[in-house]
Protein backbone atom coordinates (compact mmCIF):
# COMPACT_ATOMS: atom_id res chain seq x y z
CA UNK A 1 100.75 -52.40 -40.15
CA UNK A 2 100.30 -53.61 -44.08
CA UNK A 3 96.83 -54.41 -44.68
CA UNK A 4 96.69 -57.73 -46.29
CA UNK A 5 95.83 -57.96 -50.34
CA UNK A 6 91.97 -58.38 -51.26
CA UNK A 7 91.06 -61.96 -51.43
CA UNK A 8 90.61 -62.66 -55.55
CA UNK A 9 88.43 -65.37 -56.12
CA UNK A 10 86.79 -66.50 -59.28
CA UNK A 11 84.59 -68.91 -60.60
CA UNK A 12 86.65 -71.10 -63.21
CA UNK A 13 85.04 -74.41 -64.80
CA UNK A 14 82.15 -74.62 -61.87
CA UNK A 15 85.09 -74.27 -58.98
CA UNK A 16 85.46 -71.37 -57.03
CA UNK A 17 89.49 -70.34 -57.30
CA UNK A 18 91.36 -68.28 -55.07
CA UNK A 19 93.96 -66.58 -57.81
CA UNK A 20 96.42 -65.43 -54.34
CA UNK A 21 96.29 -68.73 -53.79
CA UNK A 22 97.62 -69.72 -57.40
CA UNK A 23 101.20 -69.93 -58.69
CA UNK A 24 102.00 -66.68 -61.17
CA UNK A 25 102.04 -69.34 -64.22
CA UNK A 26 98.19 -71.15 -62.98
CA UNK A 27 97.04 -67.78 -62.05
CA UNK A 28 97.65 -66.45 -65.38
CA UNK A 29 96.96 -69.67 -67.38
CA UNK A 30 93.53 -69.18 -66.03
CA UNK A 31 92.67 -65.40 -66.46
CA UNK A 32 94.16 -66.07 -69.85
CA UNK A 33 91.77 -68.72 -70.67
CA UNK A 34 88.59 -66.39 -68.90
CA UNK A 35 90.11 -63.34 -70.39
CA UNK A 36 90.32 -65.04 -73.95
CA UNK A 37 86.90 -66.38 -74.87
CA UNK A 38 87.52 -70.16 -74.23
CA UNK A 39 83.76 -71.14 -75.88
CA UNK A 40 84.14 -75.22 -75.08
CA UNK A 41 85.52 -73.74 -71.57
CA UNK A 42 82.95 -72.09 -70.52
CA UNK A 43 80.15 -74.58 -72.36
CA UNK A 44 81.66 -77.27 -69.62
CA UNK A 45 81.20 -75.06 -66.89
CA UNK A 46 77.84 -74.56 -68.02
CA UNK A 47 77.29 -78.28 -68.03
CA UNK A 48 78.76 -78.83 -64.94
CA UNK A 49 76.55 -76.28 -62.74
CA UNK A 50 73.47 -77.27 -64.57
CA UNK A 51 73.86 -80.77 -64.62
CA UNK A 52 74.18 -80.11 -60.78
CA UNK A 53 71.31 -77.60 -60.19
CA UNK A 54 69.41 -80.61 -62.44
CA UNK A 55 70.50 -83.62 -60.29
CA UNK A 56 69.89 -82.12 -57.20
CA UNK A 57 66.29 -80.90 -57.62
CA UNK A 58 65.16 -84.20 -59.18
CA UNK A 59 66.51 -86.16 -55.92
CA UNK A 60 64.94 -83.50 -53.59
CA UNK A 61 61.62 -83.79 -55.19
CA UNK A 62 61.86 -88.12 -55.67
CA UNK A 63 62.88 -87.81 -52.15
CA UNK A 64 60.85 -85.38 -51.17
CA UNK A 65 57.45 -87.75 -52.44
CA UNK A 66 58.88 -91.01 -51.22
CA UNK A 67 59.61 -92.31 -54.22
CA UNK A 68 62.01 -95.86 -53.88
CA UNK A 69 65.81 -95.27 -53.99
CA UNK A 70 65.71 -97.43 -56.85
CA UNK A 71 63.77 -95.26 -58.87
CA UNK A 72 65.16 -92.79 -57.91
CA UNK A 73 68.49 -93.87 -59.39
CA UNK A 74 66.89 -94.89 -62.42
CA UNK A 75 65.71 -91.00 -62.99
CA UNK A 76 69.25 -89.90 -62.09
CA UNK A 77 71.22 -92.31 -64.19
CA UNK A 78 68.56 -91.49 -66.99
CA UNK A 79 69.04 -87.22 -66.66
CA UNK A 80 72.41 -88.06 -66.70
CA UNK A 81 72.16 -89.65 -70.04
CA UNK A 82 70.15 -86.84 -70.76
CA UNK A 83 71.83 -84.12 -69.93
CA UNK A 84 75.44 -85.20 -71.22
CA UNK A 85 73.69 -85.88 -74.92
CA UNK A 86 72.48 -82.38 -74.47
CA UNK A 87 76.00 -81.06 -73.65
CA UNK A 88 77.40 -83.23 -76.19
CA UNK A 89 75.71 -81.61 -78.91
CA UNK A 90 75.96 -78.25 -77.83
CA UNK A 91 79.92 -78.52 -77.97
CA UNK A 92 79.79 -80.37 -81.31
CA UNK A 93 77.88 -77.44 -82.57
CA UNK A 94 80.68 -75.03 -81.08
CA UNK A 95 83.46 -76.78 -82.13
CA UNK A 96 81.89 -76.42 -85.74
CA UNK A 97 81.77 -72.75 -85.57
CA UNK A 98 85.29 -72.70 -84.77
């Protein structure tokens, strides 16, 4: 009986990727792109997992003190704002170093 191949899986721009899963040229398009350094790459996974860590522990904690949903959208629309100026610089400053 062949035992079946150990599941690869990877995290790749904040999503979870089975590589088994992946055509030969995606699958090595992607370790490729891990495997090579890709700064702005991995900046907008960054951005992407801590913009959601962000957004989702402001709305528990609004919702949490029973603060009005339309408040509560203000804060999130404002982090948002926030957070992708953040971002923003942070790649302008990478693709400077380039």
């Amino acid at each position: 009986m062949a035992t079946p191949a150990p599941q690869s899986i990877l995290l790749f721009r904040g999503v979870e990727v089975e590589l088994n899963r992946c055509s030969p040229a995606t699958r090595q398009a992607i370790t490729a792109e891990i495997g090579g350094g890709n700064p702005l790459a991995d900046l907008e996974a960054l951005e992407e997992s801590t913009t959601a860590n962000a957004v989702g522990q402001l709305a528990a904690t609004m919702l949490a003190s029973h603060t009005p949903a339309v408040d509560i959208e203000d804060a999130l629309a404002e982090l948002r704002a926030h957070m992708d100026e953040h971002f923003l610089q942070r790649k302008l400053v990478r693709l400077y170093e380039r």
